[in-house]
PDB file of N, CA and C in Angstrom:
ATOM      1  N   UNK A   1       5.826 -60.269 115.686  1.00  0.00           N
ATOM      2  CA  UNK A   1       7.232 -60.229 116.021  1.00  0.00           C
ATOM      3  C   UNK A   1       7.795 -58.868 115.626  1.00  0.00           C
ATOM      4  N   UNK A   2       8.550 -58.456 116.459  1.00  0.00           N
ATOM      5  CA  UNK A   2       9.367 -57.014 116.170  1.00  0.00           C
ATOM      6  C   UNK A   2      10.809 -57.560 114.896  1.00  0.00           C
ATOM      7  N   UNK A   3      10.978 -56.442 114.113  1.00  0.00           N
ATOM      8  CA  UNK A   3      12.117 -56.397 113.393  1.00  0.00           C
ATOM      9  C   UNK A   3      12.463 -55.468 113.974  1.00  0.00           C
ATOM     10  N   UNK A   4      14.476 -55.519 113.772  1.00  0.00           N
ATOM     11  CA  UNK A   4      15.116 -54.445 114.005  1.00  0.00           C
ATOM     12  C   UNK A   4      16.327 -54.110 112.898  1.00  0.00           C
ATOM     13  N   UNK A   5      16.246 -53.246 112.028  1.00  0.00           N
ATOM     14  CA  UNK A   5      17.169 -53.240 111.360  1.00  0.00           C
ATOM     15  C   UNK A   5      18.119 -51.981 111.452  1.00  0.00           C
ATOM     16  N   UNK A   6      19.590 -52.414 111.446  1.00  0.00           N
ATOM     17  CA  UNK A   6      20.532 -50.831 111.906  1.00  0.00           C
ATOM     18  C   UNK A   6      21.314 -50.742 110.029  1.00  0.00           C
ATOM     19  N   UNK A   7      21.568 -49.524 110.397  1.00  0.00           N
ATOM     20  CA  UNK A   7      22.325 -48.452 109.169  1.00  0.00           C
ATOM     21  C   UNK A   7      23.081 -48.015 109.983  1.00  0.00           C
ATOM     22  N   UNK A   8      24.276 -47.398 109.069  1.00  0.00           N
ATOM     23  CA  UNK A   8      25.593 -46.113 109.462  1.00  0.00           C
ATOM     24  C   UNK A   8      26.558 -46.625 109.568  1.00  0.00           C
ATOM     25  N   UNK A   9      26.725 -48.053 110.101  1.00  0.00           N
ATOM     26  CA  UNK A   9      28.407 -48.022 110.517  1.00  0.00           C
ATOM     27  C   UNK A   9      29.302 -48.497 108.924  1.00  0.00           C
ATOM     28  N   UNK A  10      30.283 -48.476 109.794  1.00  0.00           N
ATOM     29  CA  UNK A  10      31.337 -48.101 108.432  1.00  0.00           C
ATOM     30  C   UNK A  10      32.995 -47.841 109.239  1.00  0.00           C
ATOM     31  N   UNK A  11      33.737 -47.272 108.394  1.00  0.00           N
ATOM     32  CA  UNK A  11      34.670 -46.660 108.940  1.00  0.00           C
ATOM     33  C   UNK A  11      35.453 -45.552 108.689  1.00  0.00           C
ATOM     34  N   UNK A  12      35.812 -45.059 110.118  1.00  0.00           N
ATOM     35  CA  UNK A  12      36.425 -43.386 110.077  1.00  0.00           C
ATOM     36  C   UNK A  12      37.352 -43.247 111.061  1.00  0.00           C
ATOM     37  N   UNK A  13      37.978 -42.303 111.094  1.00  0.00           N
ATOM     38  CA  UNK A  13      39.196 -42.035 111.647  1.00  0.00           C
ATOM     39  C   UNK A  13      38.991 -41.377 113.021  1.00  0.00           C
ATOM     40  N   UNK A  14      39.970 -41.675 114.123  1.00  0.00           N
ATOM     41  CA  UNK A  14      39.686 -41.193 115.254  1.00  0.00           C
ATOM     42  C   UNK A  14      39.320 -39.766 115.426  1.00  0.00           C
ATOM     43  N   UNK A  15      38.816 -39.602 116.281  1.00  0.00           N
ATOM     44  CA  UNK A  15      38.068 -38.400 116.194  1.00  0.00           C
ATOM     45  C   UNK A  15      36.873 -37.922 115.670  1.00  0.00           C
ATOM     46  N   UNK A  16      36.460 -39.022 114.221  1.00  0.00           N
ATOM     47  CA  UNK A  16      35.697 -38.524 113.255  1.00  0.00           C
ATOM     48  C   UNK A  16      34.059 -38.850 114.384  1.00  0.00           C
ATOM     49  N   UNK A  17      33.290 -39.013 113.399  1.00  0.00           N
ATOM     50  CA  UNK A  17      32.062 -39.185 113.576  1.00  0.00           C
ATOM     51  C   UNK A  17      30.777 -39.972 112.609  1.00  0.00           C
ATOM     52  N   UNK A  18      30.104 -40.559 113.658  1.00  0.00           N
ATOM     53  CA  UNK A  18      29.172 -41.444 112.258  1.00  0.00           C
ATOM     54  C   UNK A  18      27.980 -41.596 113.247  1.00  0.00           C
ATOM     55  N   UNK A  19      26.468 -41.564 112.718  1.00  0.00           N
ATOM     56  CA  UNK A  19      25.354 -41.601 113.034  1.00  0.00           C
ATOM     57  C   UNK A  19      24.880 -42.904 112.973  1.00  0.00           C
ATOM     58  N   UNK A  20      24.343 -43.309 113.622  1.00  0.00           N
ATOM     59  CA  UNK A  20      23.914 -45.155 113.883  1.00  0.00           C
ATOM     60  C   UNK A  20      22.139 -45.020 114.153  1.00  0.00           C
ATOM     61  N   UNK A  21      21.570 -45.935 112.558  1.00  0.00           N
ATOM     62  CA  UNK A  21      20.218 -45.789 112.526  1.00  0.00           C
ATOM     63  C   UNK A  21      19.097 -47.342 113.532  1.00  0.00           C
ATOM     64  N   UNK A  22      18.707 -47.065 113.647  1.00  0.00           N
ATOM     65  CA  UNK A  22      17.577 -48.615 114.124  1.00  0.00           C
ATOM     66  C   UNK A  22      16.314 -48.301 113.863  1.00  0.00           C
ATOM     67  N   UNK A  23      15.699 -49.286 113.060  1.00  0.00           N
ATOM     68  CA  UNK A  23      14.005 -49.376 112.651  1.00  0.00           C
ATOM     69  C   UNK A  23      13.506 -50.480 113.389  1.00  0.00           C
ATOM     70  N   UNK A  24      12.689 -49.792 113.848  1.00  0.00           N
ATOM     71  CA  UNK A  24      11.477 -51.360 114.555  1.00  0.00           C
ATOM     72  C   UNK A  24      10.535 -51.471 113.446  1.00  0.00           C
ATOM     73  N   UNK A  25      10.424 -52.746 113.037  1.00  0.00           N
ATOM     74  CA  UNK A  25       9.100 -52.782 112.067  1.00  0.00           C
ATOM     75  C   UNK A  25       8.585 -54.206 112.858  1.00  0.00           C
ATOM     76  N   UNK A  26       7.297 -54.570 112.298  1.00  0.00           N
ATOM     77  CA  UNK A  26       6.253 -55.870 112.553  1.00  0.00           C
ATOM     78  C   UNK A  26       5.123 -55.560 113.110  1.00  0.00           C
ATOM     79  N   UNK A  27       4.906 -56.654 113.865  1.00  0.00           N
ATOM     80  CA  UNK A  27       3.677 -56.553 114.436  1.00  0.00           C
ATOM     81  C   UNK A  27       3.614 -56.399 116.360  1.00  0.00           C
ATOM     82  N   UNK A  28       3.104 -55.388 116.958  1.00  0.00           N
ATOM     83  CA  UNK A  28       3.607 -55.236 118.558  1.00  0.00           C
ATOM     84  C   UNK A  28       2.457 -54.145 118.712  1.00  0.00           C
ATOM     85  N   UNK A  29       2.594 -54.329 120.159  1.00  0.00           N
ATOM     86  CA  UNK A  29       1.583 -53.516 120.972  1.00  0.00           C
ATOM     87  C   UNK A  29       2.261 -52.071 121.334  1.00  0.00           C
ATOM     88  N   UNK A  30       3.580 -52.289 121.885  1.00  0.00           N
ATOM     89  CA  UNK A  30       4.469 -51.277 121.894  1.00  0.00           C
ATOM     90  C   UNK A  30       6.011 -51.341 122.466  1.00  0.00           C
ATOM     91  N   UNK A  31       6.645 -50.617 122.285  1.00  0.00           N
ATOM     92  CA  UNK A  31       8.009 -50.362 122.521  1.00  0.00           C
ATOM     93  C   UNK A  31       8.335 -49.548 124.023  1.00  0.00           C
ATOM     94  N   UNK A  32       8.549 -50.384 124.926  1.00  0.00           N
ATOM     95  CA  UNK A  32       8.648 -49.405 125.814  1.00  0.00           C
ATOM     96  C   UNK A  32       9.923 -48.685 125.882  1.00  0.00           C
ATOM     97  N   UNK A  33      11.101 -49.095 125.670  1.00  0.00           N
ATOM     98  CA  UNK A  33      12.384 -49.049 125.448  1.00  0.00           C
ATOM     99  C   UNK A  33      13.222 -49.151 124.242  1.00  0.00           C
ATOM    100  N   UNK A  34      14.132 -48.536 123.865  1.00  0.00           N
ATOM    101  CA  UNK A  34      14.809 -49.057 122.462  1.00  0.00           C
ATOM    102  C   UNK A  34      17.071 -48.598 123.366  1.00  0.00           C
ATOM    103  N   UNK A  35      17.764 -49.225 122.572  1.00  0.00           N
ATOM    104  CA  UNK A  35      18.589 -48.755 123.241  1.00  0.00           C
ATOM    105  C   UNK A  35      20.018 -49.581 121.773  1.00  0.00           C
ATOM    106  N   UNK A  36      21.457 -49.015 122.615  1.00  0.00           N
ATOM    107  CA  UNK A  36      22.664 -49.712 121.609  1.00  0.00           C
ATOM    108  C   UNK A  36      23.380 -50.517 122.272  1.00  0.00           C
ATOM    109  N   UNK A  37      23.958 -51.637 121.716  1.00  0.00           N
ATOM    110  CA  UNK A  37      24.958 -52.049 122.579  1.00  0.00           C
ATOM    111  C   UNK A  37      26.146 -52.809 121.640  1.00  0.00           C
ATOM    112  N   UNK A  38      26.940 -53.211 122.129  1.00  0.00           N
ATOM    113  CA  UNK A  38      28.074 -53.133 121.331  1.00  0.00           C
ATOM    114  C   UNK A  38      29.234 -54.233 122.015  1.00  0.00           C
ATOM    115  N   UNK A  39      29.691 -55.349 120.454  1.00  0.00           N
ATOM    116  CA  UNK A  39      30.520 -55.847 121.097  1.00  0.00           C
ATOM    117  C   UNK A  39      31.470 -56.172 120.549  1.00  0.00           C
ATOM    118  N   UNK A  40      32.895 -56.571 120.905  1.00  0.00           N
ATOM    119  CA  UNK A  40      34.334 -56.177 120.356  1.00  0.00           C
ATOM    120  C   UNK A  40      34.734 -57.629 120.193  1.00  0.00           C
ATOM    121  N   UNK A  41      35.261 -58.274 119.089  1.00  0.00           N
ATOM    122  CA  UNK A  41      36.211 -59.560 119.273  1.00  0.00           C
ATOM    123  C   UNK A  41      36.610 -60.143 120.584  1.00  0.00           C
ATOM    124  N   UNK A  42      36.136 -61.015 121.242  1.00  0.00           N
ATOM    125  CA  UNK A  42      36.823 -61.691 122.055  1.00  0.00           C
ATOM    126  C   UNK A  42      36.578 -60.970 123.630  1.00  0.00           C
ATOM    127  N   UNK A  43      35.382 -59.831 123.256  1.00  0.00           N
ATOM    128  CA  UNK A  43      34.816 -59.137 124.610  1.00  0.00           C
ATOM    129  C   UNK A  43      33.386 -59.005 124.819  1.00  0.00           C
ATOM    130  N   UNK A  44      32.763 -59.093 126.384  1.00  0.00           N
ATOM    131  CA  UNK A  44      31.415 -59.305 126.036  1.00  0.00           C
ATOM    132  C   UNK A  44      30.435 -57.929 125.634  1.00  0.00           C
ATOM    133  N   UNK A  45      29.310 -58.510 125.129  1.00  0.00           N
ATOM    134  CA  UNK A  45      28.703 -57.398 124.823  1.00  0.00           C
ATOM    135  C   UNK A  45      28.188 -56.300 125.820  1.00  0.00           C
ATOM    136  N   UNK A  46      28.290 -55.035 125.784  1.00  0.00           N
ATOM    137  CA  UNK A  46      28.134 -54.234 126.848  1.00  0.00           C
ATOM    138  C   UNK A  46      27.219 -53.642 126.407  1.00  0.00           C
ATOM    139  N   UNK A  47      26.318 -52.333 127.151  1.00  0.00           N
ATOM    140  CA  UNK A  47      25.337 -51.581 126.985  1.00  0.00           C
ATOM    141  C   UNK A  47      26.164 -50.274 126.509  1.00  0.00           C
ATOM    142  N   UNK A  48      25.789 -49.553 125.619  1.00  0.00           N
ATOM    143  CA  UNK A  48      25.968 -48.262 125.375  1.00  0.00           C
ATOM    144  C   UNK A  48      25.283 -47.078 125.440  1.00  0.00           C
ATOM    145  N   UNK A  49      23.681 -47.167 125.334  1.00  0.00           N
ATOM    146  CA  UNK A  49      22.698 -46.476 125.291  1.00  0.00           C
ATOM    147  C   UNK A  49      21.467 -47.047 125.783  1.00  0.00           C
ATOM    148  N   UNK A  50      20.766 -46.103 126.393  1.00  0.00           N
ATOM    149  CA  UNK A  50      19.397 -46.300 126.320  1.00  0.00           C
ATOM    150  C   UNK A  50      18.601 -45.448 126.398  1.00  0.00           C
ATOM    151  N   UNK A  51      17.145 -45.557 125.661  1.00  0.00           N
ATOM    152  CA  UNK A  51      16.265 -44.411 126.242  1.00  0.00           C
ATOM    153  C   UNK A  51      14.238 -45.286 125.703  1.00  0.00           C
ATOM    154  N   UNK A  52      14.497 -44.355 127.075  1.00  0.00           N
ATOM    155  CA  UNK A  52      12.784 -44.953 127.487  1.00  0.00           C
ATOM    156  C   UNK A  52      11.875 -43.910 126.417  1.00  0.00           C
ATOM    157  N   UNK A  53      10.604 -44.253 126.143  1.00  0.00           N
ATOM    158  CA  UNK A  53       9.672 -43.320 125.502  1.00  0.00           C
ATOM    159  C   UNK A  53       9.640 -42.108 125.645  1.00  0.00           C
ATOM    160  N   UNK A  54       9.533 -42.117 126.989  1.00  0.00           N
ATOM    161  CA  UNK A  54       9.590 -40.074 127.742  1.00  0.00           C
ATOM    162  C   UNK A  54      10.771 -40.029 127.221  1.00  0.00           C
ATOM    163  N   UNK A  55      11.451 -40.029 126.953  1.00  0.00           N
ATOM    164  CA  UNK A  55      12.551 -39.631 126.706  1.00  0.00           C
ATOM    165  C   UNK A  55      14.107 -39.602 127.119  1.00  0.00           C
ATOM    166  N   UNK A  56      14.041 -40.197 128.294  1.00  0.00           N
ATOM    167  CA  UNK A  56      14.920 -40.885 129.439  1.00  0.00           C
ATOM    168  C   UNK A  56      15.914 -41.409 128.795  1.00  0.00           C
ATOM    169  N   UNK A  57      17.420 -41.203 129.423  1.00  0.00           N
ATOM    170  CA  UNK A  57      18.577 -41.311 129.048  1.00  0.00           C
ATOM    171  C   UNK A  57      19.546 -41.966 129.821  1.00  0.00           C
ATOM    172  N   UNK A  58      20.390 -43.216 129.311  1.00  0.00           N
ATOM    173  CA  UNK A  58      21.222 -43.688 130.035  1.00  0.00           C
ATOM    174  C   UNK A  58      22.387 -43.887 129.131  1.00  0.00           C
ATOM    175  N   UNK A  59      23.366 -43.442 129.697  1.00  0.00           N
ATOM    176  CA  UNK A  59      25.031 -43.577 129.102  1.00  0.00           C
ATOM    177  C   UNK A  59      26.037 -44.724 129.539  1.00  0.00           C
ATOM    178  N   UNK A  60      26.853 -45.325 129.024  1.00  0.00           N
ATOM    179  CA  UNK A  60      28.070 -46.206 129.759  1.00  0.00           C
ATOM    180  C   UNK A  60      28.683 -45.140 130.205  1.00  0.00           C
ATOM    181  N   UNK A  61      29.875 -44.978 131.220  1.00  0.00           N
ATOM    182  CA  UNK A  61      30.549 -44.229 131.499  1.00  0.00           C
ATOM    183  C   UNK A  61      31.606 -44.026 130.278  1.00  0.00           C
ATOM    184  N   UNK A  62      32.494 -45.180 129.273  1.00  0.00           N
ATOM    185  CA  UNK A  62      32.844 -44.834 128.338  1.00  0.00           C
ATOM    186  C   UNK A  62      32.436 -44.139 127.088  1.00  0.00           C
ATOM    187  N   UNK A  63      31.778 -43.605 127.215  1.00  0.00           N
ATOM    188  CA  UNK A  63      30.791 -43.227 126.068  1.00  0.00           C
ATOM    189  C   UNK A  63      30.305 -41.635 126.525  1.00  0.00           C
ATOM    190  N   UNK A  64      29.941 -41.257 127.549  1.00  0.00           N
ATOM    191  CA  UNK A  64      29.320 -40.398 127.828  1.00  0.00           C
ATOM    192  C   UNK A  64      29.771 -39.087 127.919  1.00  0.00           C
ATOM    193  N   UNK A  65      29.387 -37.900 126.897  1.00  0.00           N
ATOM    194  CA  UNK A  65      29.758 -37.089 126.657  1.00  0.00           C
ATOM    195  C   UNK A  65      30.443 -37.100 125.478  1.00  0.00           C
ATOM    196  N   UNK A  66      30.325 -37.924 124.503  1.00  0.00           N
ATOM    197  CA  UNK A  66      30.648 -38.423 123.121  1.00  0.00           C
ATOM    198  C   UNK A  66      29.553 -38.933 121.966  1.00  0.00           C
ATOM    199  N   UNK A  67      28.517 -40.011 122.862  1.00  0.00           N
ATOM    200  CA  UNK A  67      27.763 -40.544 121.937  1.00  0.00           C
ATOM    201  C   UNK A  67      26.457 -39.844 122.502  1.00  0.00           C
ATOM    202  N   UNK A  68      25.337 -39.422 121.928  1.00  0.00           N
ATOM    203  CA  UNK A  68      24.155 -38.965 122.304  1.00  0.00           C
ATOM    204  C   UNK A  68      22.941 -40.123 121.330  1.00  0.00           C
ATOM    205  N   UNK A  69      22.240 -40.770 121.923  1.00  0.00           N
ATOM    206  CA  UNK A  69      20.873 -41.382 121.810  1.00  0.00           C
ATOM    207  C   UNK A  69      19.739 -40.559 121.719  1.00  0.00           C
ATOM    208  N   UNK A  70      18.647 -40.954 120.568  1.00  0.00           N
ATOM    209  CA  UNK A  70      17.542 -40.152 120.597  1.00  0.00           C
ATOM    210  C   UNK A  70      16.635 -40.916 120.127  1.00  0.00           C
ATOM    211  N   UNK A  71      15.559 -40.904 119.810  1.00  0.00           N
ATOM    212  CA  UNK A  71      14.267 -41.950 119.075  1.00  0.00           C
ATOM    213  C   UNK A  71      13.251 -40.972 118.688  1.00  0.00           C
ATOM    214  N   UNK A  72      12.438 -41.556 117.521  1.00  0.00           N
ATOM    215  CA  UNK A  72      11.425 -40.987 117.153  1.00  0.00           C
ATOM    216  C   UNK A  72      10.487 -42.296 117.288  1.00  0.00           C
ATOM    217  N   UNK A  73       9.404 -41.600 117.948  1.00  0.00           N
ATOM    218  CA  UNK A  73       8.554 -42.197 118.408  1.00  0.00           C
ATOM    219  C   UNK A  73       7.136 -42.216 117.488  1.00  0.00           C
ATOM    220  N   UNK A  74       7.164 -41.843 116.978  1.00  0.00           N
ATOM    221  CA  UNK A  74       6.262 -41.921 115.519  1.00  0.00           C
ATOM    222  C   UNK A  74       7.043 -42.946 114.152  1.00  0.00           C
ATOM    223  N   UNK A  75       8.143 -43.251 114.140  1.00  0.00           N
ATOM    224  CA  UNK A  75       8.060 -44.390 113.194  1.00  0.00           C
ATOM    225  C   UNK A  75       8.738 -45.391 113.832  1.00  0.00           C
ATOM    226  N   UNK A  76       9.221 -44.892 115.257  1.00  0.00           N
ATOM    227  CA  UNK A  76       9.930 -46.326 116.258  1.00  0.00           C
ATOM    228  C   UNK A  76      11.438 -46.253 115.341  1.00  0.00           C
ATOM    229  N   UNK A  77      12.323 -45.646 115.361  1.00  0.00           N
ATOM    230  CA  UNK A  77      13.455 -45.359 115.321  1.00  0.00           C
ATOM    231  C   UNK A  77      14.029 -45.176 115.998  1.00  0.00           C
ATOM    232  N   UNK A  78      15.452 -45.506 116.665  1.00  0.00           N
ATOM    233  CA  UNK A  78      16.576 -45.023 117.379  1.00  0.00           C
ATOM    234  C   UNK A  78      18.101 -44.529 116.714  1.00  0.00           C
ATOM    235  N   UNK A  79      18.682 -43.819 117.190  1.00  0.00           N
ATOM    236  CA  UNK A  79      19.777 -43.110 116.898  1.00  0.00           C
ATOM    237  C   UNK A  79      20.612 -42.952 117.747  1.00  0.00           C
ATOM    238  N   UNK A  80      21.999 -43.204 117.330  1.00  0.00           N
ATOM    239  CA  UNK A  80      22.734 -43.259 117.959  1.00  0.00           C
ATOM    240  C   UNK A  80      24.236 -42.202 117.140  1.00  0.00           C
ATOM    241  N   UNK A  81      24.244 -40.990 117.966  1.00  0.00           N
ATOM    242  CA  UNK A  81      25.343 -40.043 117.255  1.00  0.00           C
ATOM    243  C   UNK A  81      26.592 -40.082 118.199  1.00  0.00           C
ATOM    244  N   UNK A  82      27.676 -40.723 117.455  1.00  0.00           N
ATOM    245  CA  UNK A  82      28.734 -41.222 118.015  1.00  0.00           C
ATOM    246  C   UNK A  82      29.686 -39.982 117.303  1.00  0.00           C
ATOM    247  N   UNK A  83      30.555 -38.926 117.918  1.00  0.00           N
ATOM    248  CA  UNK A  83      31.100 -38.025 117.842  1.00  0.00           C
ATOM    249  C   UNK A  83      32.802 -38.284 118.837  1.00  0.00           C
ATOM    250  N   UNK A  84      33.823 -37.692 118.355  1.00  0.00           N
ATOM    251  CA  UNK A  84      34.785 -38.085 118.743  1.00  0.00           C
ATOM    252  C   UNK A  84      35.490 -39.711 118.935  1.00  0.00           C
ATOM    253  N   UNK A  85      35.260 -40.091 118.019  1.00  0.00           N
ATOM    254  CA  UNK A  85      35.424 -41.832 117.992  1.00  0.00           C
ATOM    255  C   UNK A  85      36.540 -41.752 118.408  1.00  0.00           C
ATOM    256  N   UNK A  86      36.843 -43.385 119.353  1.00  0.00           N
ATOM    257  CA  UNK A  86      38.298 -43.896 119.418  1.00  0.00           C
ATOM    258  C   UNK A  86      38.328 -45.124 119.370  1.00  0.00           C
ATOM    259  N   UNK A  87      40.013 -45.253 118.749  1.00  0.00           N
ATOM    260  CA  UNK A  87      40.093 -47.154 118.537  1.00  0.00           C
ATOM    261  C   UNK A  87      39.342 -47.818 119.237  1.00  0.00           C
ATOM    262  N   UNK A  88      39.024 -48.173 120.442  1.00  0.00           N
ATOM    263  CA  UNK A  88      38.219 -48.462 121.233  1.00  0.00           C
ATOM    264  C   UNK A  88      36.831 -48.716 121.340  1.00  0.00           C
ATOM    265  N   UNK A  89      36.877 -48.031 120.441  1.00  0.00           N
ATOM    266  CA  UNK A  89      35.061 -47.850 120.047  1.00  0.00           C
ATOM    267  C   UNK A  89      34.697 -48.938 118.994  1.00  0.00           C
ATOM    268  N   UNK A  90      35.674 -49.080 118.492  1.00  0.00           N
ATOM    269  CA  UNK A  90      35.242 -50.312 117.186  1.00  0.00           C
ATOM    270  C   UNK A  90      34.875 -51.646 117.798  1.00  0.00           C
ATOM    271  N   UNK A  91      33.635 -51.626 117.310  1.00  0.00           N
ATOM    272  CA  UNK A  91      32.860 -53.201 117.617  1.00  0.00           C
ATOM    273  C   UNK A  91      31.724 -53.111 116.730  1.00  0.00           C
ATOM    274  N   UNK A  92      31.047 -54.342 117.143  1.00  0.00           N
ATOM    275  CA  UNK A  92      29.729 -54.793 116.170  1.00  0.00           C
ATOM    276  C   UNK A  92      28.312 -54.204 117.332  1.00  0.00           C
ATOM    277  N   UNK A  93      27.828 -52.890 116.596  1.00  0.00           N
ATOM    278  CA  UNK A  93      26.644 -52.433 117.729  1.00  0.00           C
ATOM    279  C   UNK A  93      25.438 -52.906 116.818  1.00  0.00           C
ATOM    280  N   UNK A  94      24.792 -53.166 118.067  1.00  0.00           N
ATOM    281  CA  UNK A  94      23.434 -53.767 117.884  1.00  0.00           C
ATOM    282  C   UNK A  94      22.117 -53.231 118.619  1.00  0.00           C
ATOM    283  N   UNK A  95      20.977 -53.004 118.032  1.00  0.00           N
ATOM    284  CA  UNK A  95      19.798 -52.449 118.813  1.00  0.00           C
ATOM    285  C   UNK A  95      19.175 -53.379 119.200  1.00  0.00           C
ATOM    286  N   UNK A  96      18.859 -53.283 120.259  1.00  0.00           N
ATOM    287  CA  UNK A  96      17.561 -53.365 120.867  1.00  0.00           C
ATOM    288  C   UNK A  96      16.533 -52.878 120.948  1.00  0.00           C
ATOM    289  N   UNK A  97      15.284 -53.294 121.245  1.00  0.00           N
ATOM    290  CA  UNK A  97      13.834 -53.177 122.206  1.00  0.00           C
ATOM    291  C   UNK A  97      13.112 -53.593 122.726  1.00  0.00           C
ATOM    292  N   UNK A  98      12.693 -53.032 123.805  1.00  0.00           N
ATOM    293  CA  UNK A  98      11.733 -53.831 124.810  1.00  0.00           C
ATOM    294  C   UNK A  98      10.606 -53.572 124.635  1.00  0.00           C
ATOM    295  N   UNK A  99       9.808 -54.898 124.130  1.00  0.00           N
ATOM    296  CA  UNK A  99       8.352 -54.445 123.316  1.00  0.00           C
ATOM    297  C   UNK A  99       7.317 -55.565 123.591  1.00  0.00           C
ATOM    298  N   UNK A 100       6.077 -54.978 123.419  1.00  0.00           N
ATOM    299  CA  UNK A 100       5.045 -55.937 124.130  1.00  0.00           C
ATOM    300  C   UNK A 100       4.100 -56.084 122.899  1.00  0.00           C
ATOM    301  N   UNK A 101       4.060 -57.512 122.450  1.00  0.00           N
ATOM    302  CA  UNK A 101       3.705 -58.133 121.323  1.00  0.00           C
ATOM    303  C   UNK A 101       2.177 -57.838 121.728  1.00  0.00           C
ATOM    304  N   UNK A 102       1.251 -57.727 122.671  1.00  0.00           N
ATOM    305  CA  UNK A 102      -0.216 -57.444 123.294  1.00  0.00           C
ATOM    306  C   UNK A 102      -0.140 -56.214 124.633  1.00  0.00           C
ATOM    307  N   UNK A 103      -1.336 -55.785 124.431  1.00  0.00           N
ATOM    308  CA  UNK A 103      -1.911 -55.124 125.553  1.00  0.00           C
ATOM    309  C   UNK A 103      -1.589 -55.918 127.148  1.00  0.00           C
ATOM    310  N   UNK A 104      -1.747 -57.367 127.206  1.00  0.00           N
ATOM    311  CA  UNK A 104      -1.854 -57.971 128.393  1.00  0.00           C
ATOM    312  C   UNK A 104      -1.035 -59.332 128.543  1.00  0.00           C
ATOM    313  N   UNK A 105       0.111 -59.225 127.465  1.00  0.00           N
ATOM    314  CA  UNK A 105       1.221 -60.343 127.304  1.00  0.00           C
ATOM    315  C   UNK A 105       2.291 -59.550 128.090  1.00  0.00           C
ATOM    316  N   UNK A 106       3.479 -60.408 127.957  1.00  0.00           N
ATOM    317  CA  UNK A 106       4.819 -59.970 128.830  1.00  0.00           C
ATOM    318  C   UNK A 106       5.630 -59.033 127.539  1.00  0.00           C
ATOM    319  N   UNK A 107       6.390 -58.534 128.310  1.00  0.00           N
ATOM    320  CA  UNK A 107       7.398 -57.899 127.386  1.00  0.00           C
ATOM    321  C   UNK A 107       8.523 -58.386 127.165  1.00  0.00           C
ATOM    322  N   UNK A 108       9.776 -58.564 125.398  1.00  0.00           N
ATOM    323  CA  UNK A 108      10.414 -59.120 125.560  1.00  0.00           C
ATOM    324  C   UNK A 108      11.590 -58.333 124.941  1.00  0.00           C
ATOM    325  N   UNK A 109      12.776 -58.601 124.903  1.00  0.00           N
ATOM    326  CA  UNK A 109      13.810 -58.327 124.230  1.00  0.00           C
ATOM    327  C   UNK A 109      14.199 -58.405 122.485  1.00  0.00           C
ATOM    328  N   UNK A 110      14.325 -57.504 121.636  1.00  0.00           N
ATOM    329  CA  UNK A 110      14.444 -57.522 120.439  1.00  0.00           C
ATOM    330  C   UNK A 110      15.796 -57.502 120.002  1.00  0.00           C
ATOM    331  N   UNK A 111      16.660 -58.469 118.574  1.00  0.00           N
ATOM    332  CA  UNK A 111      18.025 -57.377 119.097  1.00  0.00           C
ATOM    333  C   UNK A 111      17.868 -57.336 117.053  1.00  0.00           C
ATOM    334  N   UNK A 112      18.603 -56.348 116.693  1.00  0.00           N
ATOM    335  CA  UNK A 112      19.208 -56.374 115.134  1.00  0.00           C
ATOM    336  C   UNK A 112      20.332 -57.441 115.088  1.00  0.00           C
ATOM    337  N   UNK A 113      20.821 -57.237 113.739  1.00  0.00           N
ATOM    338  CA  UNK A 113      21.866 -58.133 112.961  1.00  0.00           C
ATOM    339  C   UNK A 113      22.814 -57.627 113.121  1.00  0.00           C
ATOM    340  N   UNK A 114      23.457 -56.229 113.702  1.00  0.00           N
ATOM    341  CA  UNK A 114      24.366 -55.336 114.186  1.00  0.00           C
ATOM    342  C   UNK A 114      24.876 -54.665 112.733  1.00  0.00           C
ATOM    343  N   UNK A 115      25.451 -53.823 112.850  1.00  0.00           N
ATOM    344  CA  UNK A 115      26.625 -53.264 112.360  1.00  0.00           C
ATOM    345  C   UNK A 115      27.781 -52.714 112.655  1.00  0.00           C
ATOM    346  N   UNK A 116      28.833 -53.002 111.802  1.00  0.00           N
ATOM    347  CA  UNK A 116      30.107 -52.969 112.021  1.00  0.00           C
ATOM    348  C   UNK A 116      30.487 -51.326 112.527  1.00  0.00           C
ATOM    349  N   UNK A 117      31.427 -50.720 113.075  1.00  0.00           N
ATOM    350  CA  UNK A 117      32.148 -49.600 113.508  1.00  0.00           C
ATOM    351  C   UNK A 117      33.565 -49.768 113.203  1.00  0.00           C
ATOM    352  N   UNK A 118      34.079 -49.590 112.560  1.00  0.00           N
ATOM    353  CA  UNK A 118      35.540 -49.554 112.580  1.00  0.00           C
ATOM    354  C   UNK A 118      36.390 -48.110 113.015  1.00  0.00           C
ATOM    355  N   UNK A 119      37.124 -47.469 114.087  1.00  0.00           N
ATOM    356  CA  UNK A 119      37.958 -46.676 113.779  1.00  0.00           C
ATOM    357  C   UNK A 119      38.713 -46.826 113.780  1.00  0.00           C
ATOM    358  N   UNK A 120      40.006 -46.076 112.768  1.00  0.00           N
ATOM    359  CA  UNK A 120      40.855 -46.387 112.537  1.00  0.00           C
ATOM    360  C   UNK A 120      41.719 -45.431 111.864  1.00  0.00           C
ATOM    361  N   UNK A 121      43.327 -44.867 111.775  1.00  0.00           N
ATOM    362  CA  UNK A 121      43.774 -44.402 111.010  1.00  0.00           C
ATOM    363  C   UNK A 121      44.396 -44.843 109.537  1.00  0.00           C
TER     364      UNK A 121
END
């Protein structure tokens, strides 16, 4: 089974900035995908990030040109650098990955326990 555990959130003031960690640990064949997503009181959870192994990049349109995604692929980490925050942005983000427990099994969905984002003045 894959673990996913996130670090960073917290809270800061509009504009500010905060780095958002994710660890894959367990037992898996591999990760094809890792990505963020994020969800607000009383709204559904949306996608924020993603990126494939090569290195491949996908943005929400709210987000883009603010938050940048990256992974290290040697300890299966994702990152998420959220720059220029706004009220808006505060929700509970959570990682994912899409990972294949065998060589010749299916691949499935992983998610973390999330962490909080607050901005705020």
């Amino acid at each position: 089974q894959v673990q996913l555990v996130e670090s960073g959130g917290g809270l800061v003031q509009p504009g500010g900035s905060l780095r958002l960690s994710c660890a894959a640990s367990g037992r898996f064949f591999s990760i094809n995908a890792m990505g963020w997503y994020r969800q607000a009181p009383g709204k559904e959870r949306e996608l924020v990030a993603t990126i494939i192994t090569r290195g491949d990049t996908n943005y929400a349109d709210s987000v883009k040109g603010r938050f940048t995604i990256s992974r290290n692929n040697a300890n299966n980490t994702v990152y998420l650098q959220m720059n220029s925050l706004k009220p808006e942005d505060t929700a509970v983000y959570s990682c994912n990955a899409y990972a294949k427990r065998t060589l010749v099994g299916p691949s499935f969905d992983y998610w973390g326990q999330g962490t909080q984002v607050t901005v705020s003045s």
